[in-house]
N, C-alpha and C. Protein backbone atom coordinates (compact mmCIF):
# COMPACT_ATOMS: atom_id res chain seq x y z
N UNK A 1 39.36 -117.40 -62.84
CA UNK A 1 40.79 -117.58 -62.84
C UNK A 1 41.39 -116.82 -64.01
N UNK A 2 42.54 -116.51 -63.45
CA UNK A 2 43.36 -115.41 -64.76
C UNK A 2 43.49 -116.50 -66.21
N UNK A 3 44.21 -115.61 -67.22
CA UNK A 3 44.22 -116.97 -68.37
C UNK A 3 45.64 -117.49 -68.33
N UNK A 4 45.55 -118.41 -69.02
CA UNK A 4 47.36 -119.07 -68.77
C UNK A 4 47.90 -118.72 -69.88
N UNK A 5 49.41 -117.58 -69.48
CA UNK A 5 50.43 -117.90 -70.26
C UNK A 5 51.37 -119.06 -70.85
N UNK A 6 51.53 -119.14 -71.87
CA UNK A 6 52.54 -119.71 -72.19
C UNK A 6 54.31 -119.56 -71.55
N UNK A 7 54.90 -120.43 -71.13
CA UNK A 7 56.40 -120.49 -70.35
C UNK A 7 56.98 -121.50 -71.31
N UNK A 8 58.01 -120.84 -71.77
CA UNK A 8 59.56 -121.79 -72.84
C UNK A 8 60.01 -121.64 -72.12
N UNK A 9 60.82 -123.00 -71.48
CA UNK A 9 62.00 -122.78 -71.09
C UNK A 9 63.29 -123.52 -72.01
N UNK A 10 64.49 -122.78 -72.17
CA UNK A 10 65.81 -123.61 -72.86
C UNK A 10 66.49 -123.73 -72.04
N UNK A 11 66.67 -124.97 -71.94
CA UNK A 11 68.33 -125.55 -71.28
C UNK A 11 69.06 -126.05 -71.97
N UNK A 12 70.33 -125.45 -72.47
CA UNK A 12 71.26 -126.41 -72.88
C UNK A 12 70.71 -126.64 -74.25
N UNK A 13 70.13 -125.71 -75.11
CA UNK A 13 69.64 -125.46 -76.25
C UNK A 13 68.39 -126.28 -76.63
N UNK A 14 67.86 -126.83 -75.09
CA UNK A 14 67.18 -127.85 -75.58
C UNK A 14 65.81 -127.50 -75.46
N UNK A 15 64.83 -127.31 -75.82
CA UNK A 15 63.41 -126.64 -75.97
C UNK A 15 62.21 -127.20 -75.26
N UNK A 16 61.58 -126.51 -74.46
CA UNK A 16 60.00 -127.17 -73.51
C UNK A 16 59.56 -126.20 -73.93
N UNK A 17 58.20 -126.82 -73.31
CA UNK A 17 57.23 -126.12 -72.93
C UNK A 17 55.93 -126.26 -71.89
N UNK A 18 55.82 -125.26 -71.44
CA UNK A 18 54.45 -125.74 -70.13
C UNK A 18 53.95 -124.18 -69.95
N UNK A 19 52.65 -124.78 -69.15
CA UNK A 19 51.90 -123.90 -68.92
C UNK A 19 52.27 -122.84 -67.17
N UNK A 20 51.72 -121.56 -66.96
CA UNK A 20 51.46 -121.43 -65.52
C UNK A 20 50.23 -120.90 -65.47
N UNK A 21 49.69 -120.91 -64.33
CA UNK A 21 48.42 -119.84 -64.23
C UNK A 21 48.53 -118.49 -63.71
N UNK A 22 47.63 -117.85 -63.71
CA UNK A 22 48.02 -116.11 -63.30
C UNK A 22 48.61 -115.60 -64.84
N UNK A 23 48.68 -114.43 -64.87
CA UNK A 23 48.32 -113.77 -65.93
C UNK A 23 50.54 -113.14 -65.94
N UNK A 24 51.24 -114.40 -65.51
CA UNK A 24 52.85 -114.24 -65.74
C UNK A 24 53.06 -115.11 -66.55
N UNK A 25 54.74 -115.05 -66.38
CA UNK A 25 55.44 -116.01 -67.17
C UNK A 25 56.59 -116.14 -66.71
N UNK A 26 57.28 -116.87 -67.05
CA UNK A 26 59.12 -117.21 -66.38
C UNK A 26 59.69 -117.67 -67.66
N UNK A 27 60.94 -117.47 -67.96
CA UNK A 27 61.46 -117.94 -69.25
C UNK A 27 62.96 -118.50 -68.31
N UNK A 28 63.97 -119.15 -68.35
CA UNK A 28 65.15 -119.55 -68.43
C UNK A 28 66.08 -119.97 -69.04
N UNK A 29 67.09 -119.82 -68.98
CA UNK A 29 68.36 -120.51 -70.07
C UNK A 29 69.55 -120.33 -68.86
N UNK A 30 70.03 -121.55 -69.65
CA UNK A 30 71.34 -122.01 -68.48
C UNK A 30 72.32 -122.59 -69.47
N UNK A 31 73.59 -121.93 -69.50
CA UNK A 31 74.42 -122.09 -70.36
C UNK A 31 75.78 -122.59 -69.26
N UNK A 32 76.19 -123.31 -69.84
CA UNK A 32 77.68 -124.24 -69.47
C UNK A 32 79.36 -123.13 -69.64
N UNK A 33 78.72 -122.54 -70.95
CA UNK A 33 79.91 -121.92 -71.78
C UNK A 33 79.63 -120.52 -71.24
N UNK A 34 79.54 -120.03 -72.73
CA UNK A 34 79.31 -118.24 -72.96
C UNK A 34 80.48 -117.64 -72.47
N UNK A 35 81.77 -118.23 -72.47
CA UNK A 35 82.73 -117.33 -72.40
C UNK A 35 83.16 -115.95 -73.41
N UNK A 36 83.61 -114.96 -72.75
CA UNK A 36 83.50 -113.74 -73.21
C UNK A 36 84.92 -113.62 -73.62
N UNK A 37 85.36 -113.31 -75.14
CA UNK A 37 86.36 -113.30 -75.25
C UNK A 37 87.64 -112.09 -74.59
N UNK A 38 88.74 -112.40 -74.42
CA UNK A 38 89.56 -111.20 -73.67
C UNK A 38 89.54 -109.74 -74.66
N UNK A 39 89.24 -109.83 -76.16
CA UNK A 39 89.08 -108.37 -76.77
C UNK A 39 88.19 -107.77 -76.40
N UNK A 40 87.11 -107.95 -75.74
CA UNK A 40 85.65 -107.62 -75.79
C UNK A 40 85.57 -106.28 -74.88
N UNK A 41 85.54 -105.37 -75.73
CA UNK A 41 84.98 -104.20 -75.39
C UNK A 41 83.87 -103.47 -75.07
N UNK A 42 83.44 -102.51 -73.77
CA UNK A 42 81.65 -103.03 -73.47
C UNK A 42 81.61 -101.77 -74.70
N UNK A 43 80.48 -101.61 -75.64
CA UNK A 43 80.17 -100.79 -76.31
C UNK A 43 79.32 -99.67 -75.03
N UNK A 44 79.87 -98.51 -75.44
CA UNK A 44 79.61 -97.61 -74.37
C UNK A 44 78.27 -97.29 -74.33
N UNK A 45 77.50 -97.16 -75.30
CA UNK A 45 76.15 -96.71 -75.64
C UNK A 45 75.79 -97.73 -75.34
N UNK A 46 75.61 -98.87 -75.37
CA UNK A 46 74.60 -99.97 -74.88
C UNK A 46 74.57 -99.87 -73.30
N UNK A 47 75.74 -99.71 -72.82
CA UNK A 47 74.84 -99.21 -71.29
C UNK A 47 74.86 -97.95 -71.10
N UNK A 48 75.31 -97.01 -71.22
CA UNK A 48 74.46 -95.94 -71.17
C UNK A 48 73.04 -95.59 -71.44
N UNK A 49 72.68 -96.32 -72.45
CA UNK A 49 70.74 -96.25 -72.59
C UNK A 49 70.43 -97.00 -71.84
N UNK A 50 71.04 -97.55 -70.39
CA UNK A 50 70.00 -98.47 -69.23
C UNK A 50 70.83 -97.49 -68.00
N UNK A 51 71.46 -96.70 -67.99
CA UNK A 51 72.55 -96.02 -66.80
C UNK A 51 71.03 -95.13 -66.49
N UNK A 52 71.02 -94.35 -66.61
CA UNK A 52 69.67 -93.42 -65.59
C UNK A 52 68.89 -93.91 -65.78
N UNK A 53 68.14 -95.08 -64.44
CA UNK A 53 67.02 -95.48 -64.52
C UNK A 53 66.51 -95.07 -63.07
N UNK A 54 64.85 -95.32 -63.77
CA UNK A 54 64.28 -94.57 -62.58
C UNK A 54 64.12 -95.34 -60.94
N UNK A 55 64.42 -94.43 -59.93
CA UNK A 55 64.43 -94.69 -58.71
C UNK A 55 63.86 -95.86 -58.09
N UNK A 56 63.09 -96.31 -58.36
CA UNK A 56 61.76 -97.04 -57.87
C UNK A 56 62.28 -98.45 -58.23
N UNK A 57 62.58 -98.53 -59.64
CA UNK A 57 63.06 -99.90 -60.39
C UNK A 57 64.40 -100.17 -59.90
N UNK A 58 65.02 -99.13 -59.45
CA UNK A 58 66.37 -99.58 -59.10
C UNK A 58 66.30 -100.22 -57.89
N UNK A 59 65.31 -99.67 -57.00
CA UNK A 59 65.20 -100.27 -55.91
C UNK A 59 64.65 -101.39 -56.15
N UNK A 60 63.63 -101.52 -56.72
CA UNK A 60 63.36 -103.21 -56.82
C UNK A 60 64.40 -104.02 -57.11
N UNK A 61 64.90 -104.02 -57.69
CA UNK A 61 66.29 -104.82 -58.70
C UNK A 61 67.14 -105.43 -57.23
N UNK A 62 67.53 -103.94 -56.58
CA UNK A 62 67.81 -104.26 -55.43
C UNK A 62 67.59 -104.87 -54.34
N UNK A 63 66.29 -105.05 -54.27
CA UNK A 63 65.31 -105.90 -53.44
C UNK A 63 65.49 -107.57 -53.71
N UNK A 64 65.31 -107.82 -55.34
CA UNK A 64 65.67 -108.65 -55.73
C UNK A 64 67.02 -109.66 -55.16
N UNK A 65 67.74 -109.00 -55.08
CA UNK A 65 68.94 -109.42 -54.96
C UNK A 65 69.14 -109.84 -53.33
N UNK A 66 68.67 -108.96 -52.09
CA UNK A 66 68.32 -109.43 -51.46
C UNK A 66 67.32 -110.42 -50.67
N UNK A 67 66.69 -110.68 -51.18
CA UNK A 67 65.60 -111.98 -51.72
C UNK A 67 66.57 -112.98 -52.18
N UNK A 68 66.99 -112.68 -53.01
CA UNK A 68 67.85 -113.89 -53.81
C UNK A 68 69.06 -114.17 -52.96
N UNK A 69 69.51 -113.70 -52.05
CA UNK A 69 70.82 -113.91 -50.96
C UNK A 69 69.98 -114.35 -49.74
N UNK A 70 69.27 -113.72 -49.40
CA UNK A 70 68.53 -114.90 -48.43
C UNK A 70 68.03 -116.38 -48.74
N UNK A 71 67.86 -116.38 -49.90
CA UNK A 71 67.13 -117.68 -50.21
C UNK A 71 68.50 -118.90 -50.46
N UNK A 72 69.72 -118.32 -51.04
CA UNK A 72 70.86 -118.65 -51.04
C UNK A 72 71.24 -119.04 -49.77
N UNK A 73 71.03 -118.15 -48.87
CA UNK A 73 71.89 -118.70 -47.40
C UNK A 73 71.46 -119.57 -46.70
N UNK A 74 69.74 -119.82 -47.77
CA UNK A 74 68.91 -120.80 -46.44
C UNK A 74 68.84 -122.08 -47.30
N UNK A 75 69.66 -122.52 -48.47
CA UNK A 75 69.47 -123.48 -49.59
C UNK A 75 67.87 -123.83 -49.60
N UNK A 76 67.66 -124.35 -50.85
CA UNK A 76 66.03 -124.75 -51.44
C UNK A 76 66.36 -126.01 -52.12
N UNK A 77 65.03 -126.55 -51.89
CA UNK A 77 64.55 -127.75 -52.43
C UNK A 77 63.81 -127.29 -53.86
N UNK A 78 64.75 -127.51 -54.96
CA UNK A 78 64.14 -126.96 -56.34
C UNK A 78 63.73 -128.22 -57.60
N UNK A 79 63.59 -128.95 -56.75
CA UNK A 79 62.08 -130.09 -57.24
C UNK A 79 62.72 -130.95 -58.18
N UNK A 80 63.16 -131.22 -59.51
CA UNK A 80 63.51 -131.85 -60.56
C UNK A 80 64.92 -131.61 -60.63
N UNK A 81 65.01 -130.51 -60.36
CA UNK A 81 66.52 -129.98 -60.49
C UNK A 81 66.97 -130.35 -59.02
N UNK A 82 66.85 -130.22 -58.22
CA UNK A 82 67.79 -131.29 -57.31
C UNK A 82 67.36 -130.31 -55.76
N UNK A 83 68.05 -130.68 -54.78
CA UNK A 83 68.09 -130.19 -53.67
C UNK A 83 69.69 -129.10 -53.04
N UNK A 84 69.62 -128.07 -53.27
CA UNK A 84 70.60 -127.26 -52.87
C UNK A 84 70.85 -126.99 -51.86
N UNK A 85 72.04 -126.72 -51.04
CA UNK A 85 73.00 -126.77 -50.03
C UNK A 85 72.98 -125.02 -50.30
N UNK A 86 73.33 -124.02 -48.67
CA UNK A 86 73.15 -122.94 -48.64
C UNK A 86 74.69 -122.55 -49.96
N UNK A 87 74.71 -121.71 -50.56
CA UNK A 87 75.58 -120.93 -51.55
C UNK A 87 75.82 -119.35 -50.73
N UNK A 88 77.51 -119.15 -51.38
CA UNK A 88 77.51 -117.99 -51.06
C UNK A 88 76.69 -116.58 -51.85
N UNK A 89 76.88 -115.78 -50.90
CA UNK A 89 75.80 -114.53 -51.49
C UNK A 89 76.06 -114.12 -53.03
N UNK A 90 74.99 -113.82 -53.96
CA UNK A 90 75.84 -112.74 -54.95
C UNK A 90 75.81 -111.68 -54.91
N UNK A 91 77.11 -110.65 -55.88
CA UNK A 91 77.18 -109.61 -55.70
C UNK A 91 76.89 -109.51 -57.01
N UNK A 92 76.15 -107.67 -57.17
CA UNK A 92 75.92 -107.05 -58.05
C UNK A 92 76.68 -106.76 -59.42
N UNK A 93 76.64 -107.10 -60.39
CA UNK A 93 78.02 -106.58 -61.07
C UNK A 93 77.26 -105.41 -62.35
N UNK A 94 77.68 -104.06 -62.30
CA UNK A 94 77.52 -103.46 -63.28
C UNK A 94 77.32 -104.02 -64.76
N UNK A 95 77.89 -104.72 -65.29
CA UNK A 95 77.93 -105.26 -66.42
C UNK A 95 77.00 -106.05 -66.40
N UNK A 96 76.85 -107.27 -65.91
CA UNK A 96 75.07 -107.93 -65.96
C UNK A 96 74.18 -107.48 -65.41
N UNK A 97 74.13 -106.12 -65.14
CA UNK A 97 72.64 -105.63 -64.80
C UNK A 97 72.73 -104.65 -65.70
N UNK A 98 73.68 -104.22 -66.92
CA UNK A 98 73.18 -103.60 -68.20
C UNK A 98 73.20 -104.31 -69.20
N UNK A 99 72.98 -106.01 -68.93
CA UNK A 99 73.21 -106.76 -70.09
C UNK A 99 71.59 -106.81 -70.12
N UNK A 100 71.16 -107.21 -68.68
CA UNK A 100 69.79 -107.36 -67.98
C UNK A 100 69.03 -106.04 -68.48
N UNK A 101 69.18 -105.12 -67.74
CA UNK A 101 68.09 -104.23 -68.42
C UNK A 101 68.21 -103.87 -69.87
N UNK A 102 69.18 -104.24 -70.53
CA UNK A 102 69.07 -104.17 -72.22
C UNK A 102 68.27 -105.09 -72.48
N UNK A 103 68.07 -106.23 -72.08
CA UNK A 103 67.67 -107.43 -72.63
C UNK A 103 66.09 -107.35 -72.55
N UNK A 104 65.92 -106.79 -71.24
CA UNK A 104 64.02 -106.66 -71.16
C UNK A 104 63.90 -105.64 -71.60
N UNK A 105 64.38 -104.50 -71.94
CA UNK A 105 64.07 -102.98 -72.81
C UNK A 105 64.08 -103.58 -74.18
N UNK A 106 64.55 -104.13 -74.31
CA UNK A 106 64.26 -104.51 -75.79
C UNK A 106 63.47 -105.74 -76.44
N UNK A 107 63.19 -106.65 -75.31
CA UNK A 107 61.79 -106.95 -75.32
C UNK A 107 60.45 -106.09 -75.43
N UNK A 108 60.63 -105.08 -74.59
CA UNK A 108 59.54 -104.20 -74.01
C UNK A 108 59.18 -103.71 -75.14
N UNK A 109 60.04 -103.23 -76.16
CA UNK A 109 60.11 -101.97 -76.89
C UNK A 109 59.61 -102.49 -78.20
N UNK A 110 60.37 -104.24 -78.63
CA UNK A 110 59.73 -105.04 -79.19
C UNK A 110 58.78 -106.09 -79.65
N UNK A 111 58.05 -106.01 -78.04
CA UNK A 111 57.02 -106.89 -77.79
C UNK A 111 57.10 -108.31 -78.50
N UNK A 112 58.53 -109.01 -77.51
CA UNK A 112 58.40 -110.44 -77.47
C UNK A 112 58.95 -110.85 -76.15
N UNK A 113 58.86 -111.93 -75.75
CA UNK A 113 59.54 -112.63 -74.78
C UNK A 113 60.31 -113.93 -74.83
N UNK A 114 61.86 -113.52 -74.54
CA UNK A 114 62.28 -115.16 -75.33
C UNK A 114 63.93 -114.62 -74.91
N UNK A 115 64.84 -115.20 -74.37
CA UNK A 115 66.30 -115.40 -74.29
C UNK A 115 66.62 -114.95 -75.68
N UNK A 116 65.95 -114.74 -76.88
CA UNK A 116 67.05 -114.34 -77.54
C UNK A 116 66.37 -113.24 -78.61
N UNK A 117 67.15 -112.56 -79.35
CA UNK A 117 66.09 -111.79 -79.73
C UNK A 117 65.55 -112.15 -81.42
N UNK A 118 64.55 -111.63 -81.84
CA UNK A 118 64.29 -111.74 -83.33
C UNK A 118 65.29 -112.09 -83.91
N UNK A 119 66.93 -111.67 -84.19
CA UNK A 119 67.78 -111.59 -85.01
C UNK A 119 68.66 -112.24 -84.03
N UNK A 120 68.43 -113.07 -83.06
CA UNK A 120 69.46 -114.25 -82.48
C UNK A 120 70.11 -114.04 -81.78
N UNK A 121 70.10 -112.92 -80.82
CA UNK A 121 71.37 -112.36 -79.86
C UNK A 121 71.02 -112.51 -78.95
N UNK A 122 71.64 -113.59 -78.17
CA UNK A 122 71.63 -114.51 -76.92
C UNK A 122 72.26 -113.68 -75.61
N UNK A 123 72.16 -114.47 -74.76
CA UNK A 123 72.56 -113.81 -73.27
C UNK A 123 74.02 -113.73 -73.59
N UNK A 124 74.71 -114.60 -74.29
CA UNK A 124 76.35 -114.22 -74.79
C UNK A 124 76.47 -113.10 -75.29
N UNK A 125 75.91 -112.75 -76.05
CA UNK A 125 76.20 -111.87 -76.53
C UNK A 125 75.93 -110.46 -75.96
N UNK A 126 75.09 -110.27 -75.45
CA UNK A 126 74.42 -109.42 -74.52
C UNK A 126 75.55 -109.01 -73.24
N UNK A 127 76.11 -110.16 -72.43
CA UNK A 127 77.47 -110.09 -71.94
C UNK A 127 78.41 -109.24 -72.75
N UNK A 128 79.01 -109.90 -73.85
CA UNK A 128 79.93 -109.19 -74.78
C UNK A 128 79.59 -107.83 -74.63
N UNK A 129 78.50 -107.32 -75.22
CA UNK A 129 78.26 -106.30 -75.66
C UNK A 129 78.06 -105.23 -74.04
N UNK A 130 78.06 -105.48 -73.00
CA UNK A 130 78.57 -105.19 -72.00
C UNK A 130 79.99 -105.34 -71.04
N UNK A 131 80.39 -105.91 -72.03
CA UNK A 131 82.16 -105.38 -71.51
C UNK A 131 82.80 -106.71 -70.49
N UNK A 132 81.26 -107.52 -69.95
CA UNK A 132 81.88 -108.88 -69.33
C UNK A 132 82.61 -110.02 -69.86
N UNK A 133 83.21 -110.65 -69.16
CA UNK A 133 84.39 -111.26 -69.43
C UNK A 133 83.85 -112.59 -68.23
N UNK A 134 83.02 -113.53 -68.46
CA UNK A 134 82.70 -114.51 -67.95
C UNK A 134 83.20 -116.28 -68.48
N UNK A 135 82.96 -116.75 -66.65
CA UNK A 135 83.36 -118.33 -67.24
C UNK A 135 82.01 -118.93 -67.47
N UNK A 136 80.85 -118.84 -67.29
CA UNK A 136 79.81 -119.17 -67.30
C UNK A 136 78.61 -118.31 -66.98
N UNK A 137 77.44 -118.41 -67.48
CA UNK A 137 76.11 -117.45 -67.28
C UNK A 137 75.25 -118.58 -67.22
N UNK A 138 73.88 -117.89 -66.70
CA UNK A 138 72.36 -118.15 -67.21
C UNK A 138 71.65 -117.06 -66.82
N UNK A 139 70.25 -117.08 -67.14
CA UNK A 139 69.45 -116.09 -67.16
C UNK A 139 68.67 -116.50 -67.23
N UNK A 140 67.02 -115.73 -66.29
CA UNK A 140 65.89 -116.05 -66.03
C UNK A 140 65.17 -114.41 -66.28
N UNK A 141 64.39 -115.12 -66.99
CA UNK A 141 63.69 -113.62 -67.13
C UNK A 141 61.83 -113.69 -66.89
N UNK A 142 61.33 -112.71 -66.56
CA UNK A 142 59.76 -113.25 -66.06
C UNK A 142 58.86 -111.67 -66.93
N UNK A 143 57.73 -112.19 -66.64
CA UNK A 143 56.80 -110.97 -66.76
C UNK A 143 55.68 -111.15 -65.74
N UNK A 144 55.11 -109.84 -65.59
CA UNK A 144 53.72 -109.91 -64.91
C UNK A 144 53.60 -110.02 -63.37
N UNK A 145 55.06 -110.23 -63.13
CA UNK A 145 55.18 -110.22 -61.25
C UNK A 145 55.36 -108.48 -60.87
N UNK A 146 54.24 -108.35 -60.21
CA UNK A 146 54.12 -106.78 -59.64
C UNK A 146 55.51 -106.12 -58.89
N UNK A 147 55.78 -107.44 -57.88
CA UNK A 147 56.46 -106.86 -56.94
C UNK A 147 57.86 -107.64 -56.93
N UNK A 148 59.14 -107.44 -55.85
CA UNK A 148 60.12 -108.05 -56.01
C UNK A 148 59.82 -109.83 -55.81
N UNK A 149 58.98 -109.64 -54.13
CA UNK A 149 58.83 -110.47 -53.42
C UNK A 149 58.06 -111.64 -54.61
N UNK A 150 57.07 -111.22 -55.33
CA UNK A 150 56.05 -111.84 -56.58
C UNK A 150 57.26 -112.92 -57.54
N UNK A 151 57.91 -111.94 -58.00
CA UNK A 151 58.98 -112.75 -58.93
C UNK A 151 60.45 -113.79 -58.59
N UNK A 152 60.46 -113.18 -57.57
CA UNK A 152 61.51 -114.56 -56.77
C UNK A 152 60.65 -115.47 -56.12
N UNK A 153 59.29 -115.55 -55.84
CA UNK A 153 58.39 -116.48 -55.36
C UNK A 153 58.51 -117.25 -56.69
N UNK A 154 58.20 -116.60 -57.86
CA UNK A 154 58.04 -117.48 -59.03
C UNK A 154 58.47 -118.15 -59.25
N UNK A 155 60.21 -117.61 -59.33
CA UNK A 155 61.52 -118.20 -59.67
C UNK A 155 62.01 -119.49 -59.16
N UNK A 156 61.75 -119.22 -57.85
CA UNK A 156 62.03 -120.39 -56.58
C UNK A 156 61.13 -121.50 -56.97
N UNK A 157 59.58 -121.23 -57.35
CA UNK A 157 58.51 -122.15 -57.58
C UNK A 157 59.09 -123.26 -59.25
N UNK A 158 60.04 -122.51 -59.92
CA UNK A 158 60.31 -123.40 -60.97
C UNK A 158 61.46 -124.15 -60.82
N UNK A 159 61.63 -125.35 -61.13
CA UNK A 159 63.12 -125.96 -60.91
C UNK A 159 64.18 -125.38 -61.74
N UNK A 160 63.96 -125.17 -62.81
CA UNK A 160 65.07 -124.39 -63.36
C UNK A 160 65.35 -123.17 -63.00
N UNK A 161 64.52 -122.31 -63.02
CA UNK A 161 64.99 -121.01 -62.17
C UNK A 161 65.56 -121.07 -61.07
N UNK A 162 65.06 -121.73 -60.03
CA UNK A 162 65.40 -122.05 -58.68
C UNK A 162 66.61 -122.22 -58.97
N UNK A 163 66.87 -123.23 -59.50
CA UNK A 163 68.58 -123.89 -59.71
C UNK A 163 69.31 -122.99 -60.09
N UNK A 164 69.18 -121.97 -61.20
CA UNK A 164 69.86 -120.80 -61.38
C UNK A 164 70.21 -119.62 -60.17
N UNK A 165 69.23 -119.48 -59.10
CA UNK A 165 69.04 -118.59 -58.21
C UNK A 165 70.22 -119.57 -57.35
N UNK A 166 70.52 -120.91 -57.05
CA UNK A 166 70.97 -121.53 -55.99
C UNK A 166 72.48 -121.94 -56.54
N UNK A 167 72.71 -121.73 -57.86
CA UNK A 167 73.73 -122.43 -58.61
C UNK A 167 74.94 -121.27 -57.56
N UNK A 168 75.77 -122.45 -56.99
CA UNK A 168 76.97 -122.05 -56.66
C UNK A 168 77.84 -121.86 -57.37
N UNK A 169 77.46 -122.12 -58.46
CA UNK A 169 78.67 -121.51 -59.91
C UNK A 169 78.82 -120.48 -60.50
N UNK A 170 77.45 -119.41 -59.63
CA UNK A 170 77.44 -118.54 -59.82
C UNK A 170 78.04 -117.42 -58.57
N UNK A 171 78.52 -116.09 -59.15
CA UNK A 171 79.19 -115.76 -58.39
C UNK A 171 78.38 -114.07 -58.22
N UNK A 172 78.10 -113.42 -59.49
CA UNK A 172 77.91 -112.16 -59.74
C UNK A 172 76.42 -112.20 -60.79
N UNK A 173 75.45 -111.28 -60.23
CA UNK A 173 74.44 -111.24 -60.97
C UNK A 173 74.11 -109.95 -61.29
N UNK A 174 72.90 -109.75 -62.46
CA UNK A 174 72.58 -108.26 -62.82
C UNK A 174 71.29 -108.82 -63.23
N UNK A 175 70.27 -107.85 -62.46
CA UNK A 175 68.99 -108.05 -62.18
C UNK A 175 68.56 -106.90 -62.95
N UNK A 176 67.46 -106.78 -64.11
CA UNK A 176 66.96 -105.45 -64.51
C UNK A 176 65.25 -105.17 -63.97
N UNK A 177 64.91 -104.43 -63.90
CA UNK A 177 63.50 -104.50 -63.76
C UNK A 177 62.88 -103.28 -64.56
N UNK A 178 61.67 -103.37 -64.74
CA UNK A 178 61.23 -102.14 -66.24
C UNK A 178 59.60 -102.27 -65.69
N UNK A 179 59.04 -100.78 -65.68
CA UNK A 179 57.84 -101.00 -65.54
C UNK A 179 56.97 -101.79 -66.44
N UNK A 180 55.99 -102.39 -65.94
CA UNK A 180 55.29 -103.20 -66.82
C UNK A 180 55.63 -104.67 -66.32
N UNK A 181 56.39 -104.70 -65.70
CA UNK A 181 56.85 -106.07 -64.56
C UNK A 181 57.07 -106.60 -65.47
N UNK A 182 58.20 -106.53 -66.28
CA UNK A 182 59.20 -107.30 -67.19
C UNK A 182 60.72 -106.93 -65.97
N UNK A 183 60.92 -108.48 -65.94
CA UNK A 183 62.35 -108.76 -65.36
C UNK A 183 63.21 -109.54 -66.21
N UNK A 184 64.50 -109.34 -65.74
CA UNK A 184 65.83 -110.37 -66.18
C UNK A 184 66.41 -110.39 -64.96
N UNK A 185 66.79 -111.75 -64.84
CA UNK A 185 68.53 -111.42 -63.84
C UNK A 185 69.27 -112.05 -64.57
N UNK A 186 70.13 -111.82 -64.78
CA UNK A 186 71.79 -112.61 -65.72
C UNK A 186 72.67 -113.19 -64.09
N UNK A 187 73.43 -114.20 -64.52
CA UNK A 187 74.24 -114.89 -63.61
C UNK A 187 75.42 -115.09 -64.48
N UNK A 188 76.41 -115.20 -63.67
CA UNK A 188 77.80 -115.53 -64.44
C UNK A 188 78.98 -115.57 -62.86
N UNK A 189 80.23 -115.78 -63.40
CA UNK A 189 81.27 -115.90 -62.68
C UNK A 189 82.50 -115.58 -63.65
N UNK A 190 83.26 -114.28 -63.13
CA UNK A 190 84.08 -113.92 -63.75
C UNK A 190 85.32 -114.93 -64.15
């Protein structure tokens, strides 16, 4: 059997921990707030270093998302976190899928895994610094799932993720994907 990663999950600032098997991981955070203030300007260079990405990943991302709208239309039973009713589809939004692929590029680049980084810059901020203007977010981020189909199996398999994937409070998502099967998706509602 593969060895077991370690999985943190935060909700609501509040800290776990558990195990999975297979040689992944799933991380989550689900925030209430994270409103983006009305000055907030996207800094242009922070998405531009995620704007030309390569073909292959874009399509996954994309894949993702359809995965994640089917699973929406057919509601899920997401275990602790409750039983969901079908939700409408989400749509893609430029801005959380360069909050998303900033967020795992700079994991990647820094070799950690965690909602926030070394120096504390949360999925809020990550928004901000992409130009969104949200009433609410969360974010699920994974490693080690090869394929699209691999990592929304995951997602669905955890109650908190699941609940994020099913949350009707969500409206608009940005999914990143990076070789090396590091993912994010960000959620929010403008």
């Amino acid at each position: 059997m593969a060895s077991i990663q370690t999985l943190c999950v935060l909700v609501a600032f509040t800290a776990a921990g558990c195990a999975l098997p297979a040689d992944s991981a799933l991380g989550l955070i689900v925030e209430g707030g994270g409103t983006a203030s009305d000055d907030v300007v996207p800094e242009v260079a922070y998405c531009d270093a995620v704007a030309d990405w390569d073909a292959v990943w874009v399509n996954f991302e994309n894949v993702v998302l359809e995965l994640v709208n089917r699973q929406r239309a057919a509601g899920a039973d997401c275990g602790s976190t409750g039983t969901f009713t079908p939700a409408n589809p989400l749509s893609m939004s430029p801005a959380l899928r360069c909050a998303a692929r900033n967020h795992f590029l700079d994991m990647s680049t820094r070799d950690y895994f965690d909602h926030y980084s070394p120096e504390g810059e949360g999925p809020g901020e990550r928004l901000d610094r992409s130009g969104y203007h949200g009433s609410t977010w969360g974010e699920n981020i994974a490693w080690g799932y090869a394929t699209p189909e691999a990592v929304v199996s995951g997602w669905m398999s955890s109650p908190g993720h699941c609940a994020n994937i099913m949350g009707g409070q969500f409206t608009e998502t940005g999914i990143g994907y990076h070789e090396g099967s590091l993912w994010t998706q960000t959620f929010s509602r403008p």
